[in-house]
C-alpha atoms as a PDB file:
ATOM      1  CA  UNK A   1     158.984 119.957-134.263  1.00  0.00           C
ATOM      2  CA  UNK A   2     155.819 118.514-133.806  1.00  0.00           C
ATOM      3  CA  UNK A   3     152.846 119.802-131.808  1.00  0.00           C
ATOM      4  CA  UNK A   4     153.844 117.407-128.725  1.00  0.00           C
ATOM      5  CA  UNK A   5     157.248 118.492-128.520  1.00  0.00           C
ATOM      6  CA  UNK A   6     156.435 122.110-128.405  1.00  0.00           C
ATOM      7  CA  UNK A   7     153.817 121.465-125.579  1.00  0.00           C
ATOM      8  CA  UNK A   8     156.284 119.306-123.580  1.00  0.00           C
ATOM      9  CA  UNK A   9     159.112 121.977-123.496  1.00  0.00           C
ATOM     10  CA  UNK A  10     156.434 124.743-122.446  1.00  0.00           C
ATOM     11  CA  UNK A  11     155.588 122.660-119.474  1.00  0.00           C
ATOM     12  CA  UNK A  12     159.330 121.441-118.715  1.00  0.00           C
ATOM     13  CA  UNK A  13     159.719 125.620-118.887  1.00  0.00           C
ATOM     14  CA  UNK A  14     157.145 126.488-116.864  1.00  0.00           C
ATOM     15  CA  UNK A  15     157.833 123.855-114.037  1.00  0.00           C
ATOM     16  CA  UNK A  16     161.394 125.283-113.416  1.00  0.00           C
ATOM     17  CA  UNK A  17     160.190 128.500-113.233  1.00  0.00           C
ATOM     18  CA  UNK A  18     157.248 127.852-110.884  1.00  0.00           C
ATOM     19  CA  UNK A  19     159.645 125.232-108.932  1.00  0.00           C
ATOM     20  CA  UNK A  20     160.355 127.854-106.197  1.00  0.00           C
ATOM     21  CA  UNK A  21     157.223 129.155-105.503  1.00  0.00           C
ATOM     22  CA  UNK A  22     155.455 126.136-103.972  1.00  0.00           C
ATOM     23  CA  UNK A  23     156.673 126.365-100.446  1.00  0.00           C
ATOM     24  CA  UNK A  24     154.910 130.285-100.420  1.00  0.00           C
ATOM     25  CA  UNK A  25     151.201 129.194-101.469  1.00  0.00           C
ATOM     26  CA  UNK A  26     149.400 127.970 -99.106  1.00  0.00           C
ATOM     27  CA  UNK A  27     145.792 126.776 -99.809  1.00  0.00           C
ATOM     28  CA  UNK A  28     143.134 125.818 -96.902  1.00  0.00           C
ATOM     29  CA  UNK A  29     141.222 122.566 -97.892  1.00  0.00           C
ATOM     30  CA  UNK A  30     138.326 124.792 -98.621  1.00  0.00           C
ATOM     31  CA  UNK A  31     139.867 126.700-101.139  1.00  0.00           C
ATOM     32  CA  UNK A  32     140.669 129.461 -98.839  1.00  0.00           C
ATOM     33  CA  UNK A  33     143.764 131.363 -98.481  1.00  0.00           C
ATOM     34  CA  UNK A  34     145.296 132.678 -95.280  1.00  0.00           C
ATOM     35  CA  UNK A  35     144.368 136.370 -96.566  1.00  0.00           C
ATOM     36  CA  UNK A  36     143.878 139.528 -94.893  1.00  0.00           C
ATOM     37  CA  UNK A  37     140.848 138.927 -92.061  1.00  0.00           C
ATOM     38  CA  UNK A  38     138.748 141.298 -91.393  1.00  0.00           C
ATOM     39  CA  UNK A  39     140.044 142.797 -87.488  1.00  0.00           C
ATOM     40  CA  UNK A  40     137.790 141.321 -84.448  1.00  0.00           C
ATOM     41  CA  UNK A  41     137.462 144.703 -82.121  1.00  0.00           C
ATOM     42  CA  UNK A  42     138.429 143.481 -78.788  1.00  0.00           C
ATOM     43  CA  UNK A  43     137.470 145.926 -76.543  1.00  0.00           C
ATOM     44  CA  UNK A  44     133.738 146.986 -76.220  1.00  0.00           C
ATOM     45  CA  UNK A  45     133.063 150.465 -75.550  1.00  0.00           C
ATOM     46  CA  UNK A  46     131.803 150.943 -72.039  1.00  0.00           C
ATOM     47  CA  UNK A  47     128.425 151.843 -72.542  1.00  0.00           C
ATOM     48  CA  UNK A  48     127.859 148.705 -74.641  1.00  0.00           C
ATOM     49  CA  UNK A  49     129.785 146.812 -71.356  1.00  0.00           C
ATOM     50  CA  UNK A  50     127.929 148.587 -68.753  1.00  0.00           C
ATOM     51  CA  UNK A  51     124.082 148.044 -70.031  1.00  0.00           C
ATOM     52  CA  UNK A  52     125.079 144.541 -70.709  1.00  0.00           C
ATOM     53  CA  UNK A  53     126.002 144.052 -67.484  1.00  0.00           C
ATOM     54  CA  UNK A  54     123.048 145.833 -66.012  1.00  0.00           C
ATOM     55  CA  UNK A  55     120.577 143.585 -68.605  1.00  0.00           C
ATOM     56  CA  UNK A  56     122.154 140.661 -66.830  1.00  0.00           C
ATOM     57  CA  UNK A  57     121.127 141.806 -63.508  1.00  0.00           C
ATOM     58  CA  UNK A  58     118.002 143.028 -64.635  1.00  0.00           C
ATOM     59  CA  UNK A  59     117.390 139.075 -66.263  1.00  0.00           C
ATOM     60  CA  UNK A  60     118.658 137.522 -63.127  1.00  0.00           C
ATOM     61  CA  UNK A  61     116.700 139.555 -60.424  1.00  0.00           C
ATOM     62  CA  UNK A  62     113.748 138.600 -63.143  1.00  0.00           C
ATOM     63  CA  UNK A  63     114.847 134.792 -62.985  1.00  0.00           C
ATOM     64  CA  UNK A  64     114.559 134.802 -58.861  1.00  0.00           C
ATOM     65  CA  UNK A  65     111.190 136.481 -59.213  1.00  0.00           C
ATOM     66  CA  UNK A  66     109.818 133.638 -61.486  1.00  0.00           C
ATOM     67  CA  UNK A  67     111.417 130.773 -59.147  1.00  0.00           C
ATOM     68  CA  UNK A  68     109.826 132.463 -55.738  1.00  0.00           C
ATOM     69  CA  UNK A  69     106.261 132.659 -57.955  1.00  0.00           C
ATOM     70  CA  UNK A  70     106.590 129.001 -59.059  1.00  0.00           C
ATOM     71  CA  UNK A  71     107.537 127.651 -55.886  1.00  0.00           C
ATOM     72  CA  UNK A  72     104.551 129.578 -54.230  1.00  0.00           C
ATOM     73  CA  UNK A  73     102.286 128.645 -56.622  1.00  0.00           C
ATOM     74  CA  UNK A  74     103.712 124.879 -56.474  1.00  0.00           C
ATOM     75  CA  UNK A  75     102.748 125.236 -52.253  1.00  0.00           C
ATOM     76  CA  UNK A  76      99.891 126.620 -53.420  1.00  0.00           C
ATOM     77  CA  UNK A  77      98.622 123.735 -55.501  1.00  0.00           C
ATOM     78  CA  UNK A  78     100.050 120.938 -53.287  1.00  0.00           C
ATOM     79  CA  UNK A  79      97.644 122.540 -50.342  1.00  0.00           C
ATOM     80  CA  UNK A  80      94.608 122.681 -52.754  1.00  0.00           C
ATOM     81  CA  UNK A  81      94.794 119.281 -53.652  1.00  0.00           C
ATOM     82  CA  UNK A  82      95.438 118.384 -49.872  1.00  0.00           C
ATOM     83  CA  UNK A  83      92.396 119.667 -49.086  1.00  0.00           C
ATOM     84  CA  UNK A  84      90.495 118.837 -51.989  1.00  0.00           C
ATOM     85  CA  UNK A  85      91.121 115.143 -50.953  1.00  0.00           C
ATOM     86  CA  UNK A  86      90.101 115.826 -47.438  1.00  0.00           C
ATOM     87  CA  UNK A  87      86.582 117.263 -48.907  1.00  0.00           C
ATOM     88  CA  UNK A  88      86.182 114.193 -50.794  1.00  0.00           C
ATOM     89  CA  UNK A  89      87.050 111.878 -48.154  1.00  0.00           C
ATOM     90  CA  UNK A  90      84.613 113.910 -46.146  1.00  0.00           C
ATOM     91  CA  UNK A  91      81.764 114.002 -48.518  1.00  0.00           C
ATOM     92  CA  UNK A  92      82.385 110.513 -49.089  1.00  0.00           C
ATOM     93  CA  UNK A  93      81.981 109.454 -45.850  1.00  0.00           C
ATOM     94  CA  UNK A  94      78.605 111.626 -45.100  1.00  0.00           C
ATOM     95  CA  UNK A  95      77.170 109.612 -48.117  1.00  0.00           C
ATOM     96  CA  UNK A  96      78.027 106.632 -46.865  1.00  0.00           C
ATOM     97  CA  UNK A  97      76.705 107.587 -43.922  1.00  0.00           C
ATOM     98  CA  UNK A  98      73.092 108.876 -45.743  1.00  0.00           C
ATOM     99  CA  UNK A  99      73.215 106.000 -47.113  1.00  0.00           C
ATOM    100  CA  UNK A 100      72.959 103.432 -44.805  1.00  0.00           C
ATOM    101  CA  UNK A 101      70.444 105.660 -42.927  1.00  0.00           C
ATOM    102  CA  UNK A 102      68.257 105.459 -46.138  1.00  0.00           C
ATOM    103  CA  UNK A 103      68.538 101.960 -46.610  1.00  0.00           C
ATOM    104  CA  UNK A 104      67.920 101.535 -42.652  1.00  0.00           C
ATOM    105  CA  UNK A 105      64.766 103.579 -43.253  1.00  0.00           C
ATOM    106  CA  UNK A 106      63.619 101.513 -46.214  1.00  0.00           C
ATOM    107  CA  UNK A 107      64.059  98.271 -44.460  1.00  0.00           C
ATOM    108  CA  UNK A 108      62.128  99.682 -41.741  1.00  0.00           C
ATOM    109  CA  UNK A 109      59.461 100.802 -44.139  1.00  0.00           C
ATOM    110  CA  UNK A 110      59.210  97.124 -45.888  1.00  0.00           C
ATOM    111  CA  UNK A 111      58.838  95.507 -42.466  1.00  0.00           C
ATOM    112  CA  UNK A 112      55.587  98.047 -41.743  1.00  0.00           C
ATOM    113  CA  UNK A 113      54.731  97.179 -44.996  1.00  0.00           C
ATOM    114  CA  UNK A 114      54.632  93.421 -44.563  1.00  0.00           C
ATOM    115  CA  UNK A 115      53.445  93.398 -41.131  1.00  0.00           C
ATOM    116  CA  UNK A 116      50.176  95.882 -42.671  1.00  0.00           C
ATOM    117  CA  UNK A 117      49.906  92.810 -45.596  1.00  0.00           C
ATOM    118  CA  UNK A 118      50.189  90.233 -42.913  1.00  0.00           C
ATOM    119  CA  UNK A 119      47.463  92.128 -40.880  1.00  0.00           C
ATOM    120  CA  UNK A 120      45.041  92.557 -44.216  1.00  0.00           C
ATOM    121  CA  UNK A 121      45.474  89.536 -45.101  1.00  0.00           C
ATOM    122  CA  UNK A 122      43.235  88.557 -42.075  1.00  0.00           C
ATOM    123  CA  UNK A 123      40.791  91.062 -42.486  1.00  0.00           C
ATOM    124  CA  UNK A 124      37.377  91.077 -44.537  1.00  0.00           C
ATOM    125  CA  UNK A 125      37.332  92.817 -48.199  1.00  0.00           C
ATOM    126  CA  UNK A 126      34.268  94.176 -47.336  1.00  0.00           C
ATOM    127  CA  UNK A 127      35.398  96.135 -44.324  1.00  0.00           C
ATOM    128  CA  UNK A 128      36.334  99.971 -44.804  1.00  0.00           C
ATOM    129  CA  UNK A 129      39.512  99.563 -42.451  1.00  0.00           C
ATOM    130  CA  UNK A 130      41.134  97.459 -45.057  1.00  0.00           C
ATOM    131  CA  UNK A 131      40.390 100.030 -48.211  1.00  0.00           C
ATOM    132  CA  UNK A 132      41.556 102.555 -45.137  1.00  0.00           C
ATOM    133  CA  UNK A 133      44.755 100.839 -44.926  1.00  0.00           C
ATOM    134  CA  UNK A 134      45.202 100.638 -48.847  1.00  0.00           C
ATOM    135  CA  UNK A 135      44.901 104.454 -49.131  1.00  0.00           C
ATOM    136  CA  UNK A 136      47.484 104.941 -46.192  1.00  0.00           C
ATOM    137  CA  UNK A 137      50.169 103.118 -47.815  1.00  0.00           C
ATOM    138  CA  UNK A 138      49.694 104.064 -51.570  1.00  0.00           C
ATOM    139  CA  UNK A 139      51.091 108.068 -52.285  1.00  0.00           C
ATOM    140  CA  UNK A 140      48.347 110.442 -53.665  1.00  0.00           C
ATOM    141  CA  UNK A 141      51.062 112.910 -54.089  1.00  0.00           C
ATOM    142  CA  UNK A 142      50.917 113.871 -57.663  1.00  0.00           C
ATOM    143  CA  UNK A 143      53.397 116.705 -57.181  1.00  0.00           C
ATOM    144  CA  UNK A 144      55.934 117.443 -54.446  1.00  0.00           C
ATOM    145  CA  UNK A 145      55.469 121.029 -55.455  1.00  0.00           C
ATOM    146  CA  UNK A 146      52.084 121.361 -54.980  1.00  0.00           C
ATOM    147  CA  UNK A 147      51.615 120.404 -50.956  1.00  0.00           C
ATOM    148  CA  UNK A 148      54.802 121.366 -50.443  1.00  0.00           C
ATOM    149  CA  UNK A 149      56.537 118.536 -49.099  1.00  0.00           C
ATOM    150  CA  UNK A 150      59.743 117.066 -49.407  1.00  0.00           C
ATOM    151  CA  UNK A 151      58.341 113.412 -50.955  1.00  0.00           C
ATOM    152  CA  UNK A 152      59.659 112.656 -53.984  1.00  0.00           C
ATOM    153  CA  UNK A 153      57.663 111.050 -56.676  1.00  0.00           C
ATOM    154  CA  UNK A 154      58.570 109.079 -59.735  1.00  0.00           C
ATOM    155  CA  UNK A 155      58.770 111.030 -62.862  1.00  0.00           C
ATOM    156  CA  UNK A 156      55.465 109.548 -64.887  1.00  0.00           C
ATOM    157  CA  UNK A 157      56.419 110.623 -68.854  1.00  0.00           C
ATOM    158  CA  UNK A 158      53.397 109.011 -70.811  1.00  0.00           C
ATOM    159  CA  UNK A 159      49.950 110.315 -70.546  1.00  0.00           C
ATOM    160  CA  UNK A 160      48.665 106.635 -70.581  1.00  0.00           C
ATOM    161  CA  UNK A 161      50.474 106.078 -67.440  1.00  0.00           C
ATOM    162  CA  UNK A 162      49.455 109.447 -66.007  1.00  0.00           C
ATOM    163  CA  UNK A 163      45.218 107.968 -66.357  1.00  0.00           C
ATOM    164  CA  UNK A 164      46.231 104.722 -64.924  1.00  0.00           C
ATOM    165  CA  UNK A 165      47.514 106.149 -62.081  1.00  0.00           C
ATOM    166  CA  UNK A 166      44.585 108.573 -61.669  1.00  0.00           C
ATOM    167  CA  UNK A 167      42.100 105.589 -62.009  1.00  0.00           C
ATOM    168  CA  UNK A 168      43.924 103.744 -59.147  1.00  0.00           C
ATOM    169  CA  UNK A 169      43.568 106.613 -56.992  1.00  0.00           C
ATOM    170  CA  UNK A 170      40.024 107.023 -57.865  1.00  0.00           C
ATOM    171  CA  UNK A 171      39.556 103.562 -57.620  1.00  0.00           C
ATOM    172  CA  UNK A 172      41.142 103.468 -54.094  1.00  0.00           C
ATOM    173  CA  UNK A 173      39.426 106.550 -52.774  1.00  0.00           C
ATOM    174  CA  UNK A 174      35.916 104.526 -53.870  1.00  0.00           C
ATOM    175  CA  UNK A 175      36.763 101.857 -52.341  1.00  0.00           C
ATOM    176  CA  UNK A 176      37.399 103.566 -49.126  1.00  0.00           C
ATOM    177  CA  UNK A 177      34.218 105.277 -49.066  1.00  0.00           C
ATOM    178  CA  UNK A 178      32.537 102.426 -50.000  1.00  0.00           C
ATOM    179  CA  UNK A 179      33.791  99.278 -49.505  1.00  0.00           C
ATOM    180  CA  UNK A 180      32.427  96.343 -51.724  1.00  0.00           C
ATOM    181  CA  UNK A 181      29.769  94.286 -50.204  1.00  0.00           C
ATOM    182  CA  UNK A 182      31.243  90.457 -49.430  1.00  0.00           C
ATOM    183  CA  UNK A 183      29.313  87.748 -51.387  1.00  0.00           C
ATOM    184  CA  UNK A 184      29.272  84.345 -49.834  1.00  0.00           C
ATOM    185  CA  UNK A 185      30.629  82.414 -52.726  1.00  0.00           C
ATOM    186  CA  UNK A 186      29.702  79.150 -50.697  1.00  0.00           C
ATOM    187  CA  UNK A 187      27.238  76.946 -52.420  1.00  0.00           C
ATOM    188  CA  UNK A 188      25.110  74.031 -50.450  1.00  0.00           C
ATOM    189  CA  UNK A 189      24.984  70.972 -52.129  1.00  0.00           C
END
């Protein structure tokens, strides 16, 4: 017999012995079997039950807590920024307000101003009212902190500007004391 022969009547064997038995395995696609399983315990012991039960609670009376604390702190935030706006508004509104005042003062202060040039222009170099004048609208305040009022002064940074303006004051305050002497410029021909 040759080698094929002897392996075909093995398996022709073996198949009608095995034919039986196919119906009683039963494979899972995953290669698992429908053995034993290990037993689920249904029933909890009662302490395990009980302090579950009374975690819940405890997490739920916890949950209300946090939802009262948003919500207050939710009211809280909505009346900040209500009033908030109405401080804005409010602030707004003054500076508005301090505005216009300010620019009402400065356009005040430019109509002295021009009606003072209008009025020099009329009057003699040579007289002391005009140098008078001069010194009365220029501001010798070097420092608002040093005569303690409430003008405010431009910020001078550079030393060069600092002796320009202290040789127009001195300059001023000469003039004041002693006013030029007027040449008559007019020639006869």
């Amino acid at each position: 017999m040759s080698v094929d022969g002897v392996l075909n009547d093995f398996l022709a064997r073996e198949k009608k012995d095995l034919y039986g038995l196919e119906g009683d395995l039963n494979f899972l696609p995953h290669g698992d079997d429908n053995g034993p399983e290990h037993p689920k315990p249904n029933n909890e012991p009662e302490c395990i039950r009980r302090w579950a039960i009374s975690f819940q609670k405890r997490i739920d009376v916890k949950d209300d807590a946090e939802r009262r604390s948003l919500s207050v702190l939710e009211e809280q935030g909505l009346k900040d920024l209500h009033d908030w706006a109405l401080q804005y508004r409010d602030s707004l509104s003054r500076g508005q307000k301090l505005s216009r005042a300010h620019d009402k003062e400065l356009r005040n202060a430019q109509q002295k101003a021009a009606e003072a040039s209008i009025g020099m222009a009329q009057v003699d170099a040579g007289q002391a009212v005009l140098w008078e004048r001069v010194c009365q609208l220029c501001n010798f305040v070097i420092s608002s902190n040093e005569e303690g009022t409430n003008t405010q002064t431009i910020p001078i940074n550079t030393k060069d500007n600092q002796r320009d303006l202290n040789r127009m004051r001195v300059l001023l305050l000469q003039l004041k004391k002693n006013p030029p002497a007027v040449q008559s410029n007019i020639r006869s021909h």
